[in-house]
C-alpha atoms as a PDB file:
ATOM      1  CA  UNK A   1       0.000   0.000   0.000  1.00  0.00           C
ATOM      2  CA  UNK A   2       1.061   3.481  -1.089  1.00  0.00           C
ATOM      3  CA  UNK A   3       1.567   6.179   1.684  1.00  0.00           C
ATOM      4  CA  UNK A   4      -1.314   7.759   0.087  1.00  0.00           C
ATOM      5  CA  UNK A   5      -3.291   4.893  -0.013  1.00  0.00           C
ATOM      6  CA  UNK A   6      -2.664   4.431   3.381  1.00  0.00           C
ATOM      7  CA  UNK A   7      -3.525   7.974   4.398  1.00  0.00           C
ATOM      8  CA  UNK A   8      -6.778   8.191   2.361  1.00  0.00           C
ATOM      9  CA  UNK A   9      -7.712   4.523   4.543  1.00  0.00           C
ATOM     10  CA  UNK A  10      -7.292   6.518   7.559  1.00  0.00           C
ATOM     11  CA  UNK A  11      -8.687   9.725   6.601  1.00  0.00           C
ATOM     12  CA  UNK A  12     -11.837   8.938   8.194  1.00  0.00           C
ATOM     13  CA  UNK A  13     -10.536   7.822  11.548  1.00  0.00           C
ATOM     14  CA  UNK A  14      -8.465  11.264  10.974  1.00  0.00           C
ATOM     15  CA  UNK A  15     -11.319  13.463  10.752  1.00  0.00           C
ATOM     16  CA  UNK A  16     -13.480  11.533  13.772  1.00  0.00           C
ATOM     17  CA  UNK A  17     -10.505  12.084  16.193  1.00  0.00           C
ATOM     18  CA  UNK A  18     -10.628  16.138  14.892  1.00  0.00           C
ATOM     19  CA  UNK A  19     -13.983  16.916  14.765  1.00  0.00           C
ATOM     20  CA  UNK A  20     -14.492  15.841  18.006  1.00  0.00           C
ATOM     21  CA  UNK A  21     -11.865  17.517  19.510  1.00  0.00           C
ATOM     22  CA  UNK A  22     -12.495  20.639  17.923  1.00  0.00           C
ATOM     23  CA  UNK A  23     -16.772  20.547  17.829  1.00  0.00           C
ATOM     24  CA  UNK A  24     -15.986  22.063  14.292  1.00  0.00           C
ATOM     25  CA  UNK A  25     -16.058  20.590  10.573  1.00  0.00           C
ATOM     26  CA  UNK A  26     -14.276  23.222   8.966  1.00  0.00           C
ATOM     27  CA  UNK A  27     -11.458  22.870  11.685  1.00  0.00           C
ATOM     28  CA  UNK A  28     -11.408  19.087  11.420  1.00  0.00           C
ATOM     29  CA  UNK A  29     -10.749  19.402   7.802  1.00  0.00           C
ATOM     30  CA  UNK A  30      -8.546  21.705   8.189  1.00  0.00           C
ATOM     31  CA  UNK A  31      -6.174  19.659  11.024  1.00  0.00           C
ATOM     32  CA  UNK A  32      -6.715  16.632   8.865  1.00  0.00           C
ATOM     33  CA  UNK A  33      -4.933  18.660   5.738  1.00  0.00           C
ATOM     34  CA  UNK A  34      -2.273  19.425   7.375  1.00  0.00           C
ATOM     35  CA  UNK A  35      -1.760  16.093   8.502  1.00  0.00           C
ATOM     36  CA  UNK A  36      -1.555  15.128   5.164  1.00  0.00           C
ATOM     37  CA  UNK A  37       0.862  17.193   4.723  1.00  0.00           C
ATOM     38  CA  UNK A  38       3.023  16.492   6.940  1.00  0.00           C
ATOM     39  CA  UNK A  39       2.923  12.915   6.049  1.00  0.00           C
ATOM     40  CA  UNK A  40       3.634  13.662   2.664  1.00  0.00           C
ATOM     41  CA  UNK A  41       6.651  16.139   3.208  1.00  0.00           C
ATOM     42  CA  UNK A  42       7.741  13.278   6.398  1.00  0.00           C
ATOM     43  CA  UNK A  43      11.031  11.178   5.986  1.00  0.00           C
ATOM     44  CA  UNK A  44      10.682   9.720   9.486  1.00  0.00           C
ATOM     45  CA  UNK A  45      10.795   5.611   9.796  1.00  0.00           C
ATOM     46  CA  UNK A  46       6.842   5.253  10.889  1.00  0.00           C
ATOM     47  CA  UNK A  47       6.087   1.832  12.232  1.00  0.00           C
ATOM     48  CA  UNK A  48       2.709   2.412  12.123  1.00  0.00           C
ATOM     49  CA  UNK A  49       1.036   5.051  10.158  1.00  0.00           C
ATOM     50  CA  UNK A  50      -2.130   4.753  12.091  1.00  0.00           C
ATOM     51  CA  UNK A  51      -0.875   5.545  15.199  1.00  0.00           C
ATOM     52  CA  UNK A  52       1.807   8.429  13.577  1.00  0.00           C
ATOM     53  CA  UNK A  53      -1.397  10.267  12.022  1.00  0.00           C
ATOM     54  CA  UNK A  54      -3.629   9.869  14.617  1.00  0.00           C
ATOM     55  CA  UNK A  55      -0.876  11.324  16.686  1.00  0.00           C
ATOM     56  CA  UNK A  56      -0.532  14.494  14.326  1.00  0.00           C
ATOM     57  CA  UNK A  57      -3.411  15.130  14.093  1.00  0.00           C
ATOM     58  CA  UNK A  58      -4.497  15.104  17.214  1.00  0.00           C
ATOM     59  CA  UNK A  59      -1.119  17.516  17.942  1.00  0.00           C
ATOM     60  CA  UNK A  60      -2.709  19.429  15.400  1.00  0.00           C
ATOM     61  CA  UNK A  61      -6.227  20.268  17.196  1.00  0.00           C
ATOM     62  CA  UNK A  62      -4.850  20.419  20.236  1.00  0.00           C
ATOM     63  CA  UNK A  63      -3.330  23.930  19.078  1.00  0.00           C
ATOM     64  CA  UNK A  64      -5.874  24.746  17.114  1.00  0.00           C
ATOM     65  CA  UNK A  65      -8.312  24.121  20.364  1.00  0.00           C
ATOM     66  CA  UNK A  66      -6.331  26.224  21.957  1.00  0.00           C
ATOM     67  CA  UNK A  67      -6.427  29.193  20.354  1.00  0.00           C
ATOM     68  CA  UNK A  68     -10.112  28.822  19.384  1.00  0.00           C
ATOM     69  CA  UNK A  69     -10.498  28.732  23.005  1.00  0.00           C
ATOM     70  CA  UNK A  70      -9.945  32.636  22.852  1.00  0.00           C
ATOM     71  CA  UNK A  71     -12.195  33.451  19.622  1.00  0.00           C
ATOM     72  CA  UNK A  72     -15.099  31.345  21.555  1.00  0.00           C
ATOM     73  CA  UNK A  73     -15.102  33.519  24.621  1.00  0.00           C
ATOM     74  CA  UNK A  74     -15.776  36.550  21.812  1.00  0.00           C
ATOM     75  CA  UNK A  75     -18.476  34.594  19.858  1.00  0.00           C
ATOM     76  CA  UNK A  76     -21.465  36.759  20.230  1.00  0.00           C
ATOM     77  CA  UNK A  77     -24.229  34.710  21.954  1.00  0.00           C
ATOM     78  CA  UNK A  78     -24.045  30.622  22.476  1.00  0.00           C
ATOM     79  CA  UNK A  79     -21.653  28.296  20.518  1.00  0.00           C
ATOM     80  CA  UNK A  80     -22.753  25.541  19.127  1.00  0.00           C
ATOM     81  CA  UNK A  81     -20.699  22.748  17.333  1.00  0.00           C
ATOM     82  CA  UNK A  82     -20.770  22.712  13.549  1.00  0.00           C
ATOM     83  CA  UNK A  83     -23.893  20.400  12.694  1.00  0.00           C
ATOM     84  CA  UNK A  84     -22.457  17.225  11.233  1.00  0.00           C
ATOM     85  CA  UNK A  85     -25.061  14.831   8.892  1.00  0.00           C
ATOM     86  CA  UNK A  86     -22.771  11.783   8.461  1.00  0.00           C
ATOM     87  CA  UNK A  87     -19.656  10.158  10.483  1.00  0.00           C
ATOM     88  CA  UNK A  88     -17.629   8.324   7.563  1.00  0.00           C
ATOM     89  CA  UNK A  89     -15.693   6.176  10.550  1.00  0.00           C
ATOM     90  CA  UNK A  90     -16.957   3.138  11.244  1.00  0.00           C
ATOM     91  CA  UNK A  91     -15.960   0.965  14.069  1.00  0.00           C
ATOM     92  CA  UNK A  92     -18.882  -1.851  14.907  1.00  0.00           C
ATOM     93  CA  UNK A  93     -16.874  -2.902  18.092  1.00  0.00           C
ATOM     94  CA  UNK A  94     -17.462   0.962  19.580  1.00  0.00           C
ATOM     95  CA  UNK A  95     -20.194   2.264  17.855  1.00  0.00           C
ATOM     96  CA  UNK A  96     -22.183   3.148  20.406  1.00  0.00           C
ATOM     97  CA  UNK A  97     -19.175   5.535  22.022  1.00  0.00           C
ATOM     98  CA  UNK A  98     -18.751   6.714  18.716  1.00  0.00           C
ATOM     99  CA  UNK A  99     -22.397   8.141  18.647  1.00  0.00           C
ATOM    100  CA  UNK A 100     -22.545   9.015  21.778  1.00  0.00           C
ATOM    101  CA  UNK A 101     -19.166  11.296  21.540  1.00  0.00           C
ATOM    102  CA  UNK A 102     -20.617  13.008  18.421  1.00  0.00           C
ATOM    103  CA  UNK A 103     -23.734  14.050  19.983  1.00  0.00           C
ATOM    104  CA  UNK A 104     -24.280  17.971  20.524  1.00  0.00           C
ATOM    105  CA  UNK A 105     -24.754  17.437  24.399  1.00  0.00           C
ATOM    106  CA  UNK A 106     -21.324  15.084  24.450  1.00  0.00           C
ATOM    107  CA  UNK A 107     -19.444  18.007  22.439  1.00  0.00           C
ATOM    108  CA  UNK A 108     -21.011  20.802  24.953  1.00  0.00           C
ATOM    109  CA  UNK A 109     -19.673  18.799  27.929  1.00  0.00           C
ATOM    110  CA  UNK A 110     -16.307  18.492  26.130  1.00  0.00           C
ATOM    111  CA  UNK A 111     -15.787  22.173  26.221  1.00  0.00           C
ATOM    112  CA  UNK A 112     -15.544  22.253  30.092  1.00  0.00           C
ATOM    113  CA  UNK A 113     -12.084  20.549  29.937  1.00  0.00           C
ATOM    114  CA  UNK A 114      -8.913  21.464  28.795  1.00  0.00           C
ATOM    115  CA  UNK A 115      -7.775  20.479  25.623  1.00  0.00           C
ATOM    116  CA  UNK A 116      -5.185  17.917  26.569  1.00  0.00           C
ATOM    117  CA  UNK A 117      -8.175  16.202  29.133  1.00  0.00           C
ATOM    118  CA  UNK A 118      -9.992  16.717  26.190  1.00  0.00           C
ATOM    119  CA  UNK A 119      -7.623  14.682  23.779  1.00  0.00           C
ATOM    120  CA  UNK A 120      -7.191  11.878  26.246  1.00  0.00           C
ATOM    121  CA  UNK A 121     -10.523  11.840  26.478  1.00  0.00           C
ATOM    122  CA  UNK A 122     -11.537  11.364  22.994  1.00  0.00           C
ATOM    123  CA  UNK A 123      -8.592   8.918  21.972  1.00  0.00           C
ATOM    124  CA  UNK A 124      -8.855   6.664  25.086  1.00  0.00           C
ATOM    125  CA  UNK A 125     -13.241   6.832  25.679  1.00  0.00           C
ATOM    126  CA  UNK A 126     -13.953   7.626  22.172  1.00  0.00           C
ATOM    127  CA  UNK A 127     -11.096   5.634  20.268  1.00  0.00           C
ATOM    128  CA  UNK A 128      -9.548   3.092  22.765  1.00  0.00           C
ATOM    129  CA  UNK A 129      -6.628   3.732  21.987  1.00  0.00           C
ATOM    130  CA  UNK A 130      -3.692   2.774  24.518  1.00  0.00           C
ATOM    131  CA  UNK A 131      -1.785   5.100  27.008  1.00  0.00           C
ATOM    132  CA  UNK A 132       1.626   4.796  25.355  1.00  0.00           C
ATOM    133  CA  UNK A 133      -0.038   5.708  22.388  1.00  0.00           C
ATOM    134  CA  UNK A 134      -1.784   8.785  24.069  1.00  0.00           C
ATOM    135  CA  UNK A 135       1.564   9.783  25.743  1.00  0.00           C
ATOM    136  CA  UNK A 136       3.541   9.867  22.006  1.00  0.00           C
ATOM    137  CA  UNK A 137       0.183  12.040  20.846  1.00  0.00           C
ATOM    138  CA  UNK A 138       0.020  14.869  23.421  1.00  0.00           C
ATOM    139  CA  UNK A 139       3.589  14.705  24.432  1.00  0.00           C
ATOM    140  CA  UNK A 140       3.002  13.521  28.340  1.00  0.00           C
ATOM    141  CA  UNK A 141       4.135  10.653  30.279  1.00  0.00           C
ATOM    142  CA  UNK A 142       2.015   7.347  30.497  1.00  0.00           C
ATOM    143  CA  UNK A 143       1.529   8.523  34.041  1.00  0.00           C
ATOM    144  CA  UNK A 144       0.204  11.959  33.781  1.00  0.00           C
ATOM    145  CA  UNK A 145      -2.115  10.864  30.745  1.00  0.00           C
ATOM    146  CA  UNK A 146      -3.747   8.016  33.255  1.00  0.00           C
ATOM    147  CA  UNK A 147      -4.460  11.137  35.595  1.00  0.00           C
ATOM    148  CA  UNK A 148      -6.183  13.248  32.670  1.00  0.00           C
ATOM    149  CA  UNK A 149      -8.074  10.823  31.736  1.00  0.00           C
ATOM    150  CA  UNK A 150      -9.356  10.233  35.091  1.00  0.00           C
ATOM    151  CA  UNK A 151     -10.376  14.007  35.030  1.00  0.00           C
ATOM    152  CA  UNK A 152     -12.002  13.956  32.310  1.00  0.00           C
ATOM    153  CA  UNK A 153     -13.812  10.962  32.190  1.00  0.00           C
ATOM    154  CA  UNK A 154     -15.148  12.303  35.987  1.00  0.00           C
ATOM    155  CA  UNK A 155     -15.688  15.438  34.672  1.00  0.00           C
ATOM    156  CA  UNK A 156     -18.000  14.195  31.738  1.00  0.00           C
ATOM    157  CA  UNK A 157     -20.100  11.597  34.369  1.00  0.00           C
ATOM    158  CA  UNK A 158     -20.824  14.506  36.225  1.00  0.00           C
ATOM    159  CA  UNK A 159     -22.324  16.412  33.511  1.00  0.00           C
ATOM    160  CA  UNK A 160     -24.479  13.464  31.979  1.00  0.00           C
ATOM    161  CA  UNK A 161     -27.823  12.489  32.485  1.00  0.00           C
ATOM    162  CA  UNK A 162     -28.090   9.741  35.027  1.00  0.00           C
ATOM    163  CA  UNK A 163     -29.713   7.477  31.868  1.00  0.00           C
ATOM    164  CA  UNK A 164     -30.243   7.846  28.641  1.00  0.00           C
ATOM    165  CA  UNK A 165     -33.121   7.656  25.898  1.00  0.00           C
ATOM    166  CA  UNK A 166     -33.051   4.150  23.898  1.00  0.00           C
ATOM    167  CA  UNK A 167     -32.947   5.115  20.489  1.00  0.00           C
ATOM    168  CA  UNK A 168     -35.755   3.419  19.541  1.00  0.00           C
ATOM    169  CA  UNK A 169     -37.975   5.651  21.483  1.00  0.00           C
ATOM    170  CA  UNK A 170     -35.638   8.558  20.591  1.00  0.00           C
ATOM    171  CA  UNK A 171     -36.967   8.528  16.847  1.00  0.00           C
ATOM    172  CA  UNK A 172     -40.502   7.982  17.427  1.00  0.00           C
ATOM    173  CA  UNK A 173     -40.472  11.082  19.786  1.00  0.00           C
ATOM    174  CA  UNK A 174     -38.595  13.300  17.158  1.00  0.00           C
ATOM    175  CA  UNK A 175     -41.181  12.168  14.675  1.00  0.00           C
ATOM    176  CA  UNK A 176     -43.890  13.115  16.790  1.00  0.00           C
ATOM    177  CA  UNK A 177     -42.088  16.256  17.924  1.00  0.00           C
ATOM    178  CA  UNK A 178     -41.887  17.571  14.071  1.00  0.00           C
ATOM    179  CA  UNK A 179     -45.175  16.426  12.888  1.00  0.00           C
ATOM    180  CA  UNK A 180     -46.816  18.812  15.374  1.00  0.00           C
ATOM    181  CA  UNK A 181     -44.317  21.447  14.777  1.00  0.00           C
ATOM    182  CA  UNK A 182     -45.137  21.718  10.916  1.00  0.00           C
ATOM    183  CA  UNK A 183     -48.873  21.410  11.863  1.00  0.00           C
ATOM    184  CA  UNK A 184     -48.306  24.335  14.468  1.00  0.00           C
ATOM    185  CA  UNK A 185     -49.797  22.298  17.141  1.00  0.00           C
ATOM    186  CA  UNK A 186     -48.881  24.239  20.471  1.00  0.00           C
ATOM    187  CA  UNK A 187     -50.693  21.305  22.765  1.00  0.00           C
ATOM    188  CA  UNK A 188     -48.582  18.198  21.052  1.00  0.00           C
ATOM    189  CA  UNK A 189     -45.501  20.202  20.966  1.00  0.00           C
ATOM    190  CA  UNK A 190     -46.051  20.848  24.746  1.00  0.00           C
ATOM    191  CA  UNK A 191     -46.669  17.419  25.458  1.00  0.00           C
ATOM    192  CA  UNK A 192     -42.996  16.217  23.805  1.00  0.00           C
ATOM    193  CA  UNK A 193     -41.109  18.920  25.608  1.00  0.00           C
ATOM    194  CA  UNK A 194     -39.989  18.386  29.070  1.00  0.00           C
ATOM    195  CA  UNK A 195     -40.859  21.201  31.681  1.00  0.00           C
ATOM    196  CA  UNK A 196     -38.024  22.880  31.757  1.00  0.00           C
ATOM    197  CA  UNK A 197     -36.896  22.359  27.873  1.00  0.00           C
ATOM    198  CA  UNK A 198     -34.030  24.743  26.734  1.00  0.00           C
ATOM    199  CA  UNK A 199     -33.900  26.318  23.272  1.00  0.00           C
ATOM    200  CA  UNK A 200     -30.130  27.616  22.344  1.00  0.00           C
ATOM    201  CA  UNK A 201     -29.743  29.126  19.314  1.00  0.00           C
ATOM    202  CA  UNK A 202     -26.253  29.729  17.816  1.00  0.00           C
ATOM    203  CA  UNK A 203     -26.437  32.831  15.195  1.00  0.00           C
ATOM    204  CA  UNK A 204     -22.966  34.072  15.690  1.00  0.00           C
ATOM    205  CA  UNK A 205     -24.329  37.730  15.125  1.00  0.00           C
ATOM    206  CA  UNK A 206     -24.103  37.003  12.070  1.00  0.00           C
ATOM    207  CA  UNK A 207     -27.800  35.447  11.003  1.00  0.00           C
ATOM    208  CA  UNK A 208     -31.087  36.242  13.678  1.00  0.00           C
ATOM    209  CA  UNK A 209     -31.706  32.995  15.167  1.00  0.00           C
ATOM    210  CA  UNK A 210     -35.114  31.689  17.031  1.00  0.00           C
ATOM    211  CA  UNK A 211     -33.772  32.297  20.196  1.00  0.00           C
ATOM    212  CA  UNK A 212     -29.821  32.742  22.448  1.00  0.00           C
ATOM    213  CA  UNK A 213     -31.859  31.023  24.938  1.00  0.00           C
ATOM    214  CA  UNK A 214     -35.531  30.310  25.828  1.00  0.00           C
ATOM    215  CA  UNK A 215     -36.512  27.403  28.858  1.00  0.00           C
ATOM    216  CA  UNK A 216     -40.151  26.013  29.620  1.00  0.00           C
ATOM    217  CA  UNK A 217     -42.436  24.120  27.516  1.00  0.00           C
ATOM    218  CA  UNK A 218     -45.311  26.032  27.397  1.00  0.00           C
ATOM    219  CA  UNK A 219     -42.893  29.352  26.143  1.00  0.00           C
ATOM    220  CA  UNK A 220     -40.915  27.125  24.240  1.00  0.00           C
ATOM    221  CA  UNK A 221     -44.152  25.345  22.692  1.00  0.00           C
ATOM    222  CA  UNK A 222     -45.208  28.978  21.319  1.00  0.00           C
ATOM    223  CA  UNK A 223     -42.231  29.641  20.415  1.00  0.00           C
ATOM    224  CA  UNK A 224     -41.573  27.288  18.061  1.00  0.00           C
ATOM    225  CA  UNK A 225     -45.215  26.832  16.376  1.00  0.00           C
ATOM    226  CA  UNK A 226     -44.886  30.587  15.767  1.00  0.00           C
ATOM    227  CA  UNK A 227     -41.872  30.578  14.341  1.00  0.00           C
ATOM    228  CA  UNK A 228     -42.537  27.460  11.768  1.00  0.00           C
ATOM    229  CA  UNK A 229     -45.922  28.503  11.138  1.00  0.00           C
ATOM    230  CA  UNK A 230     -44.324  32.195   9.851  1.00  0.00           C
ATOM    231  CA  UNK A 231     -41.897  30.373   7.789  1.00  0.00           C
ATOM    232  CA  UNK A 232     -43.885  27.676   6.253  1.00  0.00           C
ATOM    233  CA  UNK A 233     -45.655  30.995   4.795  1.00  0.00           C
ATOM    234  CA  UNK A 234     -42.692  31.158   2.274  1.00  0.00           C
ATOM    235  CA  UNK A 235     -41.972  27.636   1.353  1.00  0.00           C
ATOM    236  CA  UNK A 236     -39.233  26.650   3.925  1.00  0.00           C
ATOM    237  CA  UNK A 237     -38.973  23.000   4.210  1.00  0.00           C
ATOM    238  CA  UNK A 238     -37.997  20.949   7.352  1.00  0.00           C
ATOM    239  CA  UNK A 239     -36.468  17.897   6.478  1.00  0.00           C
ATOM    240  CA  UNK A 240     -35.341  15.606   9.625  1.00  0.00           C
ATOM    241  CA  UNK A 241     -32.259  13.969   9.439  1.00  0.00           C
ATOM    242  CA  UNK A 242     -29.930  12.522  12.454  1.00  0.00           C
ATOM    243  CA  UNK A 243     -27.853  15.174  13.247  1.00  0.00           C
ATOM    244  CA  UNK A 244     -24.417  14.455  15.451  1.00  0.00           C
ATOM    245  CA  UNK A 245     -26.052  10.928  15.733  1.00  0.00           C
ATOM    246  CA  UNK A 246     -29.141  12.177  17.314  1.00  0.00           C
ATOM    247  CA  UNK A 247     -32.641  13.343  16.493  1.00  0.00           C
ATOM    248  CA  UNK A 248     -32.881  16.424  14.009  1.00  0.00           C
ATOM    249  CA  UNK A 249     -33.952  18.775  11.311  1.00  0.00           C
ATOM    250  CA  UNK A 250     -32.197  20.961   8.461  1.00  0.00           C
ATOM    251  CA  UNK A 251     -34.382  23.827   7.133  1.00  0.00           C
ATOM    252  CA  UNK A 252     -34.055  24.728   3.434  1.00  0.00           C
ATOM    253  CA  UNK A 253     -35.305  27.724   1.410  1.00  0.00           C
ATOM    254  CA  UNK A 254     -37.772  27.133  -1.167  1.00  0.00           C
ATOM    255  CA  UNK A 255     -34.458  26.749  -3.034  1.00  0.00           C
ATOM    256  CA  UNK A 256     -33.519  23.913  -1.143  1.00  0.00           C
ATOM    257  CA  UNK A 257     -30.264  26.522   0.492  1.00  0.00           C
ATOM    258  CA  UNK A 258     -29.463  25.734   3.874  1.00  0.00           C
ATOM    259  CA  UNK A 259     -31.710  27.772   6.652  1.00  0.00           C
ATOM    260  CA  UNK A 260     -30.151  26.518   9.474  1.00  0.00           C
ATOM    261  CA  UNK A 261     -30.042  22.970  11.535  1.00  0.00           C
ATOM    262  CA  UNK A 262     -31.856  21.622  14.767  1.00  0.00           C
ATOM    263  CA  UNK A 263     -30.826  19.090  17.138  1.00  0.00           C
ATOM    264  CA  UNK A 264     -33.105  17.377  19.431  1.00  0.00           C
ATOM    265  CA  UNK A 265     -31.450  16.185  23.116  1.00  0.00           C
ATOM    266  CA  UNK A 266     -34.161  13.272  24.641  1.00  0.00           C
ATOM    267  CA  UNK A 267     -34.639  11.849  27.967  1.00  0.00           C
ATOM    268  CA  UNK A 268     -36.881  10.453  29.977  1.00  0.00           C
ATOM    269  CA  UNK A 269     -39.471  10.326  27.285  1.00  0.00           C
ATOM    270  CA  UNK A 270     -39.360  14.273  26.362  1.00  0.00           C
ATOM    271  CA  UNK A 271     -37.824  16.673  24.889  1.00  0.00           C
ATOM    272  CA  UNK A 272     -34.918  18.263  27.285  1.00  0.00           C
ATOM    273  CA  UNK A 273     -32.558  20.572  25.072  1.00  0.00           C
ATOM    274  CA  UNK A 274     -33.188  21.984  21.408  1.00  0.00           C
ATOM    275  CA  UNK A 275     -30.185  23.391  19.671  1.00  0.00           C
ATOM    276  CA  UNK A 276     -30.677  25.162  16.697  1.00  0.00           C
ATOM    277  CA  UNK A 277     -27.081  26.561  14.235  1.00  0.00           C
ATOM    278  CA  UNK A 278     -28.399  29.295  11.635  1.00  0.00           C
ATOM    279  CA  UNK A 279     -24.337  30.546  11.744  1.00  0.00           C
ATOM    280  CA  UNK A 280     -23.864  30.460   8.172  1.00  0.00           C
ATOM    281  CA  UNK A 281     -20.348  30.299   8.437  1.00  0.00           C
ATOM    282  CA  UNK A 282     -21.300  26.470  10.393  1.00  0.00           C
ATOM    283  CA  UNK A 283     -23.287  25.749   7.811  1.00  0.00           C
ATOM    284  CA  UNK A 284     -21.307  25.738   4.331  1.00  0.00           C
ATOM    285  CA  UNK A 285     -20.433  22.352   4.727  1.00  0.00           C
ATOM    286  CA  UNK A 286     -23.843  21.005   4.046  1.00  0.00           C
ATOM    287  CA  UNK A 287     -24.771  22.837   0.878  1.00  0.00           C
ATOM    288  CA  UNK A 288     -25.602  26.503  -0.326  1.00  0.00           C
ATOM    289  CA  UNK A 289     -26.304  28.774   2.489  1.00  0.00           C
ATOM    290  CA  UNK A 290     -29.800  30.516   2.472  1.00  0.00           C
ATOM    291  CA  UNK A 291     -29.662  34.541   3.338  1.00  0.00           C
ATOM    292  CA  UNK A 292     -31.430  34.011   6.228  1.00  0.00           C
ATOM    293  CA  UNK A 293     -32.259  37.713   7.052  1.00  0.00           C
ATOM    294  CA  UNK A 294     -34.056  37.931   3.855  1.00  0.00           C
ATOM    295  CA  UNK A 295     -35.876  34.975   4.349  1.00  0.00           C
ATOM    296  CA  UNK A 296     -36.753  36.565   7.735  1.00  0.00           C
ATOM    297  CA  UNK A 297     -37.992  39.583   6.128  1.00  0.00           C
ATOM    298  CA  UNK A 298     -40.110  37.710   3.738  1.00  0.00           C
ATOM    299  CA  UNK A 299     -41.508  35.767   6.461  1.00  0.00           C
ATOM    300  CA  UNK A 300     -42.943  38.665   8.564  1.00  0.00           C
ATOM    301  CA  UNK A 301     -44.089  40.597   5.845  1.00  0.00           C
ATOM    302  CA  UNK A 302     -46.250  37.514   4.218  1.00  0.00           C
ATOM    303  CA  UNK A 303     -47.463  37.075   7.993  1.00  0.00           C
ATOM    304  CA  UNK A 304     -48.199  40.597   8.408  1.00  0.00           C
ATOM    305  CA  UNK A 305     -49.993  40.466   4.981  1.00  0.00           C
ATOM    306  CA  UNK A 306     -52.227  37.938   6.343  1.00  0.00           C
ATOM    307  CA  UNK A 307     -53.417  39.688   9.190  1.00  0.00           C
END
């Protein structure tokens, strides 16, 4: 097999380890680039190229964390990680860490460590991959990576839900959920949501969003019947897809560009957390970006119209 050959195998594995680190696809593509590049431009004697590129790269978003770490605490209102459709790696033995790690709540809880816990983290939970390996990737001793990952894994069971939603039941709430909302039935929506459900929107300043943060069924319920009902008035579509390997929705124009994406967090039977990325700049990766402030417009003046 040609070094390329061997690099394109492991691309996917490359991009999991990123994206997960970083909670962004343009990022992970990025880090996984440069990888490449190094490899290509590399002379050393690599015994094993899976373990050599999973160690770059994960090098490689460990600075890049980093310093995003600073642009974050500037993002105007919440971030969100980039919505992400599809996870090419496949690993049957730890799928179910894989989805799990790739969910939007997983990611959130991620971004209370640092980003070597973080690393560790992902490459021994997510990965399984073995402390010597883990030492040659973020440049520690065997020793001090046992004690991050210690951290981290106790800092991520704190932050969980004590159990969570079989999937099963997962996807027959979500369909429930979005029948109702494109019907703009307030009562079913209310029913799906738990109590004290929590809308974030991520808009970056940079696109309006629903809301930076709404909690409570009954406001959330209103909220969101509102909302669709306005912009069913000019032809935007919901189409529900699993997003970060849960639950979801992307909203397209009535050109079929990109409104923005939803993500639906389930427990106990309801609806807990809503997370909803109209960031355009999160949203190139999944097609043509719609100008959301125009559809916006168009929206309230067709619903003022109909008054």
């Amino acid at each position: 097999m040609t070094p390329t050959e061997e690099f394109e195998e492991l691309r996917p594995l490359l991009f999991a380890i990123a994206y997960r680190i970083l909670g962004s696809v343009s990022e992970a593509e990025d880090a996984v680039q440069e990888t490449w590049l190094r490899w290509h431009t590399s002379r050393a004697d690599v015994r094993s190229a899976k373990a050599y590129l999973a160690a770059t790269v994960t090098r490689i978003a460990i600075d890049v964390l980093s310093s995003a770490r600073i642009r974050r605490e500037a993002y105007v209102g919440p971030w969100l990680p980039e919505p992400l459709l599809t996870d090419s790696y496949e690993d049957p033995a730890r799928s179910a860490e894989l989805a799990d790690s790739l969910s939007t709540a997983a990611l959130l809880l991620m971004e209370r460590l640092s980003p070597l816990e973080r690393a560790v983290f992902v490459l021994r939970e997510v990965f399984a991959f073995d402390f010597p390996e883990i030492a040659a990737a973020v440049g520690r001793s065997q020793a001090a990576c046992r004690q991050l990952a210690v951290r981290a894994r106790r800092h991520m069971d704190e932050g969980r839900p004590r159990f969570e939603a079989d999937r099963k039941e997962c996807a027959q709430l979500a369909e429930r959920f979005f029948d109702a909302l494109r019907k703009g039935d307030v009562d079913s929506l209310r029913r799906q949501l738990a109590a004290d459900v929590q809308l974030v929107g991520d808009g970056g300043g940079k696109a309006p969003q629903l809301a930076r943060s709404v909690s409570g069924a009954d406001t959330v319920a209103k909220l969101l019947a509102s909302f669709y009902t306005t912009l069913a008035r000019v032809d935007v579509a919901l189409e529900t897809h699993q997003v970060n390997g849960r639950p979801g929705a992307i909203l397209r124009d009535r050109d079929g560009k990109v409104l923005n994406s939803w993500t639906l967090d389930v427990l106990g039977g309801q609806i807990r957390a809503i997370h909803s990325v109209t960031n355009p700049d999160k949203l190139a990766h999944l097609g043509p970006v719609a100008d959301a402030w125009a559809v916006n417009r168009e929206a309230n003046q067709a619903r003022r119209s109909a008054v």
